[in-house]
N, C-alpha and C. Protein backbone atom coordinates (compact mmCIF):
# COMPACT_ATOMS: atom_id res chain seq x y z
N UNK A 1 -26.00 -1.43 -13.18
CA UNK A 1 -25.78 -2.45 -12.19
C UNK A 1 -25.52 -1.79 -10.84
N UNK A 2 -26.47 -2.04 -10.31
CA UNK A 2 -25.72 -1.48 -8.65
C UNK A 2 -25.34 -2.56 -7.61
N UNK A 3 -24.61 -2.06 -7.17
CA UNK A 3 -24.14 -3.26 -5.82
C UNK A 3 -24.42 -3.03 -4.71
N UNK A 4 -24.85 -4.30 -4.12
CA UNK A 4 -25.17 -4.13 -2.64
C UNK A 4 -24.36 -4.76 -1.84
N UNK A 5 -23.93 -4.14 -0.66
CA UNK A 5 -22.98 -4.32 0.07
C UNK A 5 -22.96 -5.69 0.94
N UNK A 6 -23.57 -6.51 0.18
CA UNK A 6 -23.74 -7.67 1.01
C UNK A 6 -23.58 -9.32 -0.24
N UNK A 7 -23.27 -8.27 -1.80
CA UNK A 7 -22.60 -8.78 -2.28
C UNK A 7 -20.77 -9.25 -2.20
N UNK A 8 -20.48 -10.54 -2.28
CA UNK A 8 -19.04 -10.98 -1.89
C UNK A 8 -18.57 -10.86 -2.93
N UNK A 9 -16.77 -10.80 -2.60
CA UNK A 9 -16.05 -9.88 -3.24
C UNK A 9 -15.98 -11.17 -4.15
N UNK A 10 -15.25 -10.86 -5.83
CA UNK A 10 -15.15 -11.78 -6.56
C UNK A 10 -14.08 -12.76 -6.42
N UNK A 11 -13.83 -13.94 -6.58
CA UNK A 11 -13.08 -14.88 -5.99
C UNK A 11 -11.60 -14.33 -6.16
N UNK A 12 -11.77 -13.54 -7.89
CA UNK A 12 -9.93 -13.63 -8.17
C UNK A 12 -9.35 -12.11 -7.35
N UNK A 13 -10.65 -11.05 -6.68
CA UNK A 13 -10.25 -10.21 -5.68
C UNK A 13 -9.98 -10.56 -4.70
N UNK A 14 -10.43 -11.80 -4.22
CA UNK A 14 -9.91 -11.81 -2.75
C UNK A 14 -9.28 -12.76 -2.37
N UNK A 15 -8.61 -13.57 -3.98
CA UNK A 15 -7.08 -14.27 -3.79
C UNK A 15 -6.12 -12.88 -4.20
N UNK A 16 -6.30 -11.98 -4.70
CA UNK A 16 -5.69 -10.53 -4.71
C UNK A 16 -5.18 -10.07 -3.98
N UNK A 17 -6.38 -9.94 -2.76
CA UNK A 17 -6.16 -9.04 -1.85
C UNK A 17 -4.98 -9.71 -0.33
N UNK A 18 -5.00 -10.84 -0.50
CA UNK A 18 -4.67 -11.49 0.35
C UNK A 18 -2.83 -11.39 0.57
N UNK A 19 -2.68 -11.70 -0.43
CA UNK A 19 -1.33 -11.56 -0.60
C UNK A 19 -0.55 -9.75 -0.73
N UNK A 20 -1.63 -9.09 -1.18
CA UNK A 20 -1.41 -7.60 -0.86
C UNK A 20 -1.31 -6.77 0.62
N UNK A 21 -2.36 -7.92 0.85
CA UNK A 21 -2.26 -7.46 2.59
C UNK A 21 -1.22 -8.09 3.24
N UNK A 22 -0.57 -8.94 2.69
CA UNK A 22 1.11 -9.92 3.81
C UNK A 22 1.86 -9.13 3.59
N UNK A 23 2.09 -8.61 2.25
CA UNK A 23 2.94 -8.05 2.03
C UNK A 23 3.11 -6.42 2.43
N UNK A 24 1.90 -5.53 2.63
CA UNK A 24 1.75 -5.09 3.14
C UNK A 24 1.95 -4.71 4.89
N UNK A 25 1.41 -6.02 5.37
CA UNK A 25 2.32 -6.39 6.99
C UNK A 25 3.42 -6.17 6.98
N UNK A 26 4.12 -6.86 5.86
CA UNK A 26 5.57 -7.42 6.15
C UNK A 26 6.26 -5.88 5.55
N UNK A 27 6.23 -4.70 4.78
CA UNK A 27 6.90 -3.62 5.14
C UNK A 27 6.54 -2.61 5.92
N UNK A 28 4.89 -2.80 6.81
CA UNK A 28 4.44 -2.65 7.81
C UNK A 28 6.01 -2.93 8.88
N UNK A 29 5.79 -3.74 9.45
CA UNK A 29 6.98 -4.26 10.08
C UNK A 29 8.04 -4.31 10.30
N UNK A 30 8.97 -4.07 8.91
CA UNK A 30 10.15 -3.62 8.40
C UNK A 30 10.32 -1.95 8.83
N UNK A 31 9.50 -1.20 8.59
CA UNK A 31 9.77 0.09 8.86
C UNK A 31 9.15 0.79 10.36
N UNK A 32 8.52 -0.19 10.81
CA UNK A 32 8.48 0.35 12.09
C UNK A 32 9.67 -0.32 13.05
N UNK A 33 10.72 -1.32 12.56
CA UNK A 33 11.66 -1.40 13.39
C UNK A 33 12.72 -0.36 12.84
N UNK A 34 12.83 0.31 11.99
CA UNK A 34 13.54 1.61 11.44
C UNK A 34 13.27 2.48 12.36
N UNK A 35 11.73 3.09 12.08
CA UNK A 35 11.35 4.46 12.65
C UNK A 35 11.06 4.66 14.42
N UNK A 36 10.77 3.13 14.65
CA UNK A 36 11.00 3.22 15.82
C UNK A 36 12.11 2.98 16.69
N UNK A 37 12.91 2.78 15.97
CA UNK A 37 14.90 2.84 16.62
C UNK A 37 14.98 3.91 16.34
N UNK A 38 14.77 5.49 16.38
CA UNK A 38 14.93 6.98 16.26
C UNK A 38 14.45 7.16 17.45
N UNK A 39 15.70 7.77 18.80
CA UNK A 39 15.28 7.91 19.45
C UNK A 39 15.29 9.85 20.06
N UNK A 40 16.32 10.29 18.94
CA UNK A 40 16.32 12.01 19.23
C UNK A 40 16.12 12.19 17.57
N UNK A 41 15.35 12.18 17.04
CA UNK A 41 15.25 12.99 15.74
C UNK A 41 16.10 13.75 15.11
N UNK A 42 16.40 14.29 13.99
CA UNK A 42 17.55 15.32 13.63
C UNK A 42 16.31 16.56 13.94
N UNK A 43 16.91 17.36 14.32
CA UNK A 43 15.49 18.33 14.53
C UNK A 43 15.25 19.44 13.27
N UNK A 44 16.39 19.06 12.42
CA UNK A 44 16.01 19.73 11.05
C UNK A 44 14.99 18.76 10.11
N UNK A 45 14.52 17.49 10.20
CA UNK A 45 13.23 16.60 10.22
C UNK A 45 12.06 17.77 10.50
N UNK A 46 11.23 17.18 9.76
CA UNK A 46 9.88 17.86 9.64
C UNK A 46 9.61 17.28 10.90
N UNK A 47 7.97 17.92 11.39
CA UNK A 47 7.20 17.58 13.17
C UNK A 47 6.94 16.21 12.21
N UNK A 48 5.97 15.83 11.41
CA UNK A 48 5.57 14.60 11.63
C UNK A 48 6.27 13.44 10.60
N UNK A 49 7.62 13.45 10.60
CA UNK A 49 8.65 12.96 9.80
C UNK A 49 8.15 11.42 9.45
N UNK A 50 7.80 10.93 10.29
CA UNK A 50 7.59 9.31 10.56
C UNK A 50 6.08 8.91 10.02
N UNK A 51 5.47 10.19 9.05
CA UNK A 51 4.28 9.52 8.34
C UNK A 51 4.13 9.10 7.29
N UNK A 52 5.32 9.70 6.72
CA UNK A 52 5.78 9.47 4.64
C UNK A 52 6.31 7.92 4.95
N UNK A 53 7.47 7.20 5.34
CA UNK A 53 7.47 6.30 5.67
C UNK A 53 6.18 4.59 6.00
N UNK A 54 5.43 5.20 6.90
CA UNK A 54 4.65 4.70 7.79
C UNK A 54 3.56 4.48 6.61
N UNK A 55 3.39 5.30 5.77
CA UNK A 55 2.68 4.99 4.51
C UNK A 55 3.04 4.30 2.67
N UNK A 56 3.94 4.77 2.76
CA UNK A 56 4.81 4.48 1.44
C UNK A 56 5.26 3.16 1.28
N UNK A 57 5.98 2.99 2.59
CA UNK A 57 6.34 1.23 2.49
C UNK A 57 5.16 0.25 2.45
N UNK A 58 4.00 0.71 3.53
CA UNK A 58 3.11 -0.96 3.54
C UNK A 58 2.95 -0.49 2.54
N UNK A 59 2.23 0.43 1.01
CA UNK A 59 2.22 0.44 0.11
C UNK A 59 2.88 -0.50 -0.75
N UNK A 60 4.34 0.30 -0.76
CA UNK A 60 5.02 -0.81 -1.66
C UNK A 60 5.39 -2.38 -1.50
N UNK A 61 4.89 -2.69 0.16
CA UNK A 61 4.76 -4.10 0.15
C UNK A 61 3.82 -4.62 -0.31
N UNK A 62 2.47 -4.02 -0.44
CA UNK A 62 1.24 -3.98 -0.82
C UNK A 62 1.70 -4.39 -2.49
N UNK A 63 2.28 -3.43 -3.15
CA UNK A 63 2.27 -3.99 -4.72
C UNK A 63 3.47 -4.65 -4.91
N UNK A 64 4.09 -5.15 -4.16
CA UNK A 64 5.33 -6.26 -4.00
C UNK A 64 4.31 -7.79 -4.24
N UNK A 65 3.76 -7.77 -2.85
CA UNK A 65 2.87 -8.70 -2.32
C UNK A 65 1.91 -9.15 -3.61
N UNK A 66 1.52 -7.87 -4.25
CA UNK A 66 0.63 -8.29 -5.72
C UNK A 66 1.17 -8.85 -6.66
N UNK A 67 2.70 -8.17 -7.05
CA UNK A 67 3.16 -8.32 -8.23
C UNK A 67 3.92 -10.32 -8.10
N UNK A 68 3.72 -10.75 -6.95
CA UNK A 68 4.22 -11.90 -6.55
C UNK A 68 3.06 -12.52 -6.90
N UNK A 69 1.98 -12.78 -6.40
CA UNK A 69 0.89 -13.39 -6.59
C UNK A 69 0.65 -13.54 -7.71
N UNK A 70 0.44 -12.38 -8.77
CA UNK A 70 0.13 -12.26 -10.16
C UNK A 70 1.56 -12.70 -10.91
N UNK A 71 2.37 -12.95 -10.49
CA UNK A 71 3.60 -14.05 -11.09
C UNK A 71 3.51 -15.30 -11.51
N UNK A 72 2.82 -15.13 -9.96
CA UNK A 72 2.57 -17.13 -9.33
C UNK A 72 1.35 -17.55 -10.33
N UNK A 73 0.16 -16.53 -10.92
CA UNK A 73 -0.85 -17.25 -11.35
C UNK A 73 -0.36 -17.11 -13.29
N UNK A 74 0.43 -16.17 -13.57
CA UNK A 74 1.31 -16.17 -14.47
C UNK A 74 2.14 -17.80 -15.13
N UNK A 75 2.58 -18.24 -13.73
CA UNK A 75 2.83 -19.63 -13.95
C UNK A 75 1.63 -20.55 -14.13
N UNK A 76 0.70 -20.10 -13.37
CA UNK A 76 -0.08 -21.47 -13.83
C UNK A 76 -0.61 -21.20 -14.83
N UNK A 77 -0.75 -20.20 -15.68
CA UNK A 77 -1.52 -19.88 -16.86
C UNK A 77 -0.80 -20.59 -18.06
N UNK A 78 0.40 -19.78 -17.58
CA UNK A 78 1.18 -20.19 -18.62
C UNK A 78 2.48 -21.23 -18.81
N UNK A 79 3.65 -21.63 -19.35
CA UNK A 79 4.49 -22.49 -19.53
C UNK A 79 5.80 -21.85 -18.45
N UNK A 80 5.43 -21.01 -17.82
CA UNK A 80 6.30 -20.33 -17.00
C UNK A 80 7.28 -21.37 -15.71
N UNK A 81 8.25 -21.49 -15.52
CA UNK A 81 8.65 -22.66 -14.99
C UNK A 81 8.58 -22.47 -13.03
N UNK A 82 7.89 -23.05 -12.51
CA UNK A 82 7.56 -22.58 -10.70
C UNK A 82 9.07 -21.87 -10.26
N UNK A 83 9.94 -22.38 -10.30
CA UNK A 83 11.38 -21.43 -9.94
C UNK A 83 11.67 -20.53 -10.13
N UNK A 84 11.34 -20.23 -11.67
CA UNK A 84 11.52 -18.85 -12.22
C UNK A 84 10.79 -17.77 -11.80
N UNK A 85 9.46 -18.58 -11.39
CA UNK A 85 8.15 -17.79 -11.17
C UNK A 85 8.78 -17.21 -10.44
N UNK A 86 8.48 -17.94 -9.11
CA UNK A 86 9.00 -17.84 -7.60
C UNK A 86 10.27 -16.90 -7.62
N UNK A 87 11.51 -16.90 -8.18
CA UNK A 87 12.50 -16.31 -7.56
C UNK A 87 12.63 -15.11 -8.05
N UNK A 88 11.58 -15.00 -9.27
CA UNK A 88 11.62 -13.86 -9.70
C UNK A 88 10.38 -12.78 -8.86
N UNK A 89 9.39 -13.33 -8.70
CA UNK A 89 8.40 -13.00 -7.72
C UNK A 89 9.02 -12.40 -6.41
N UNK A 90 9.99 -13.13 -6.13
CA UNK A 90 10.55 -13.14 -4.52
C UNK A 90 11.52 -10.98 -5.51
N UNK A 91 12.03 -11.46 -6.06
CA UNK A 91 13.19 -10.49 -6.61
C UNK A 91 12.20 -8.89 -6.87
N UNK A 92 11.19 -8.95 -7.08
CA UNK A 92 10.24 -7.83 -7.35
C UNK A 92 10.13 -7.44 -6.08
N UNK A 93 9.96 -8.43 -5.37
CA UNK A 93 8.89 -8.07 -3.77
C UNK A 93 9.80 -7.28 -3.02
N UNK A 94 11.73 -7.87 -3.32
CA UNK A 94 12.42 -7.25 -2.07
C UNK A 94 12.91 -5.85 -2.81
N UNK A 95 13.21 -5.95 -4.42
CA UNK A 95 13.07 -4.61 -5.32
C UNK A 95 12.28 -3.41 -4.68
N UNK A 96 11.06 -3.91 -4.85
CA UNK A 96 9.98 -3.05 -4.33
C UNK A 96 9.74 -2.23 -3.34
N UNK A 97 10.37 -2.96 -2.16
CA UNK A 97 9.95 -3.23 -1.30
C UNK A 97 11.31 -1.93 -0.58
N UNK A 98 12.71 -2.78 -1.40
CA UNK A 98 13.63 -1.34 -1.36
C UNK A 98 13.00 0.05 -1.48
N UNK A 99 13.14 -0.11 -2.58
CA UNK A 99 12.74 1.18 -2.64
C UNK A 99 11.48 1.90 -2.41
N UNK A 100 10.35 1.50 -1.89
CA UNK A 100 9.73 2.11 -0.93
C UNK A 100 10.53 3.00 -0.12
N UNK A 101 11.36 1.92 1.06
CA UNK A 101 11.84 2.50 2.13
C UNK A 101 12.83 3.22 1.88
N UNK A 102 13.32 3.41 0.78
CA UNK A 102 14.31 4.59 -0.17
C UNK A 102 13.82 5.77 -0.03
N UNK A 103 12.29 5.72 -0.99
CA UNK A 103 11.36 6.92 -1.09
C UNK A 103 10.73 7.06 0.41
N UNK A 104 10.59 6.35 1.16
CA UNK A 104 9.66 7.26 2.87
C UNK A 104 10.58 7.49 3.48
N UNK A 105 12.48 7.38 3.30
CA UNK A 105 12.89 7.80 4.47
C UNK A 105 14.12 8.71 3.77
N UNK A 106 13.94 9.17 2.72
CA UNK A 106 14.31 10.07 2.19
C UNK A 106 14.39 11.52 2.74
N UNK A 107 15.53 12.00 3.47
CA UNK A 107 15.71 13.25 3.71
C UNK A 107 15.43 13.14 5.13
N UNK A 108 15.10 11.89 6.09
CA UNK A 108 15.31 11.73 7.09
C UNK A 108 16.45 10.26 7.51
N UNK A 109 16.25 9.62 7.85
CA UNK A 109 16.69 8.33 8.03
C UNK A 109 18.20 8.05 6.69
N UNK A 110 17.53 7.77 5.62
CA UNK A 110 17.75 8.19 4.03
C UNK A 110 19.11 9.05 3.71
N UNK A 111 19.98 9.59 4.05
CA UNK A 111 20.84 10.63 3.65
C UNK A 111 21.96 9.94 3.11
């Protein structure tokens, strides 16, 4: 099977992706009001300190953002009750989402 690039993405990828990418924004966002309130560095910080961060979090908002979505369709599949879904969905995302910014600002920010 080969694909051509002008084939569209499959429906349940790009209700996927959607919510990977908010969530993604949203520790986008979160950690650039961190890294950008550093205004003298510790100068024992590596030169490009602010890239482990800058990557790690939209990540883990990225599979926050998923693991919420795939909750939510969890409920509709199954007998799962919308509250539970939801607050447990919500409870992964800010989990997650911790500790990202645990692991990118580790040994800078982090101590």
């Amino acid at each position: 099977m080969q694909l051509s690039s002008k084939q569209p993405l499959h429906p349940h990828l790009r209700t996927f992706l959607w919510p990977a990418l908010v969530g993604g924004a949203i520790g986008l966002l979160l950690i650039l009001s961190f890294v950008l309130s550093v205004d003298n560095p510790d100068p024992d910080w590596p030169r490009w300190w602010r890239v482990r961060p800058l990557i790690i979090v939209p990540l883990a908002g990225a599979a926050g953002g998923a693991a919420f979505h795939y909750l939510l369709y969890l409920r509709r599949v199954s007998r799962l009750p919308a509250v539970l879904a939801i607050v447990l969905g919500i409870l992964v995302f800010v989990v997650g989402l911790w500790l990202g910014i645990v692991l990118g600002l580790d040994g800078t920010l982090w101590d």
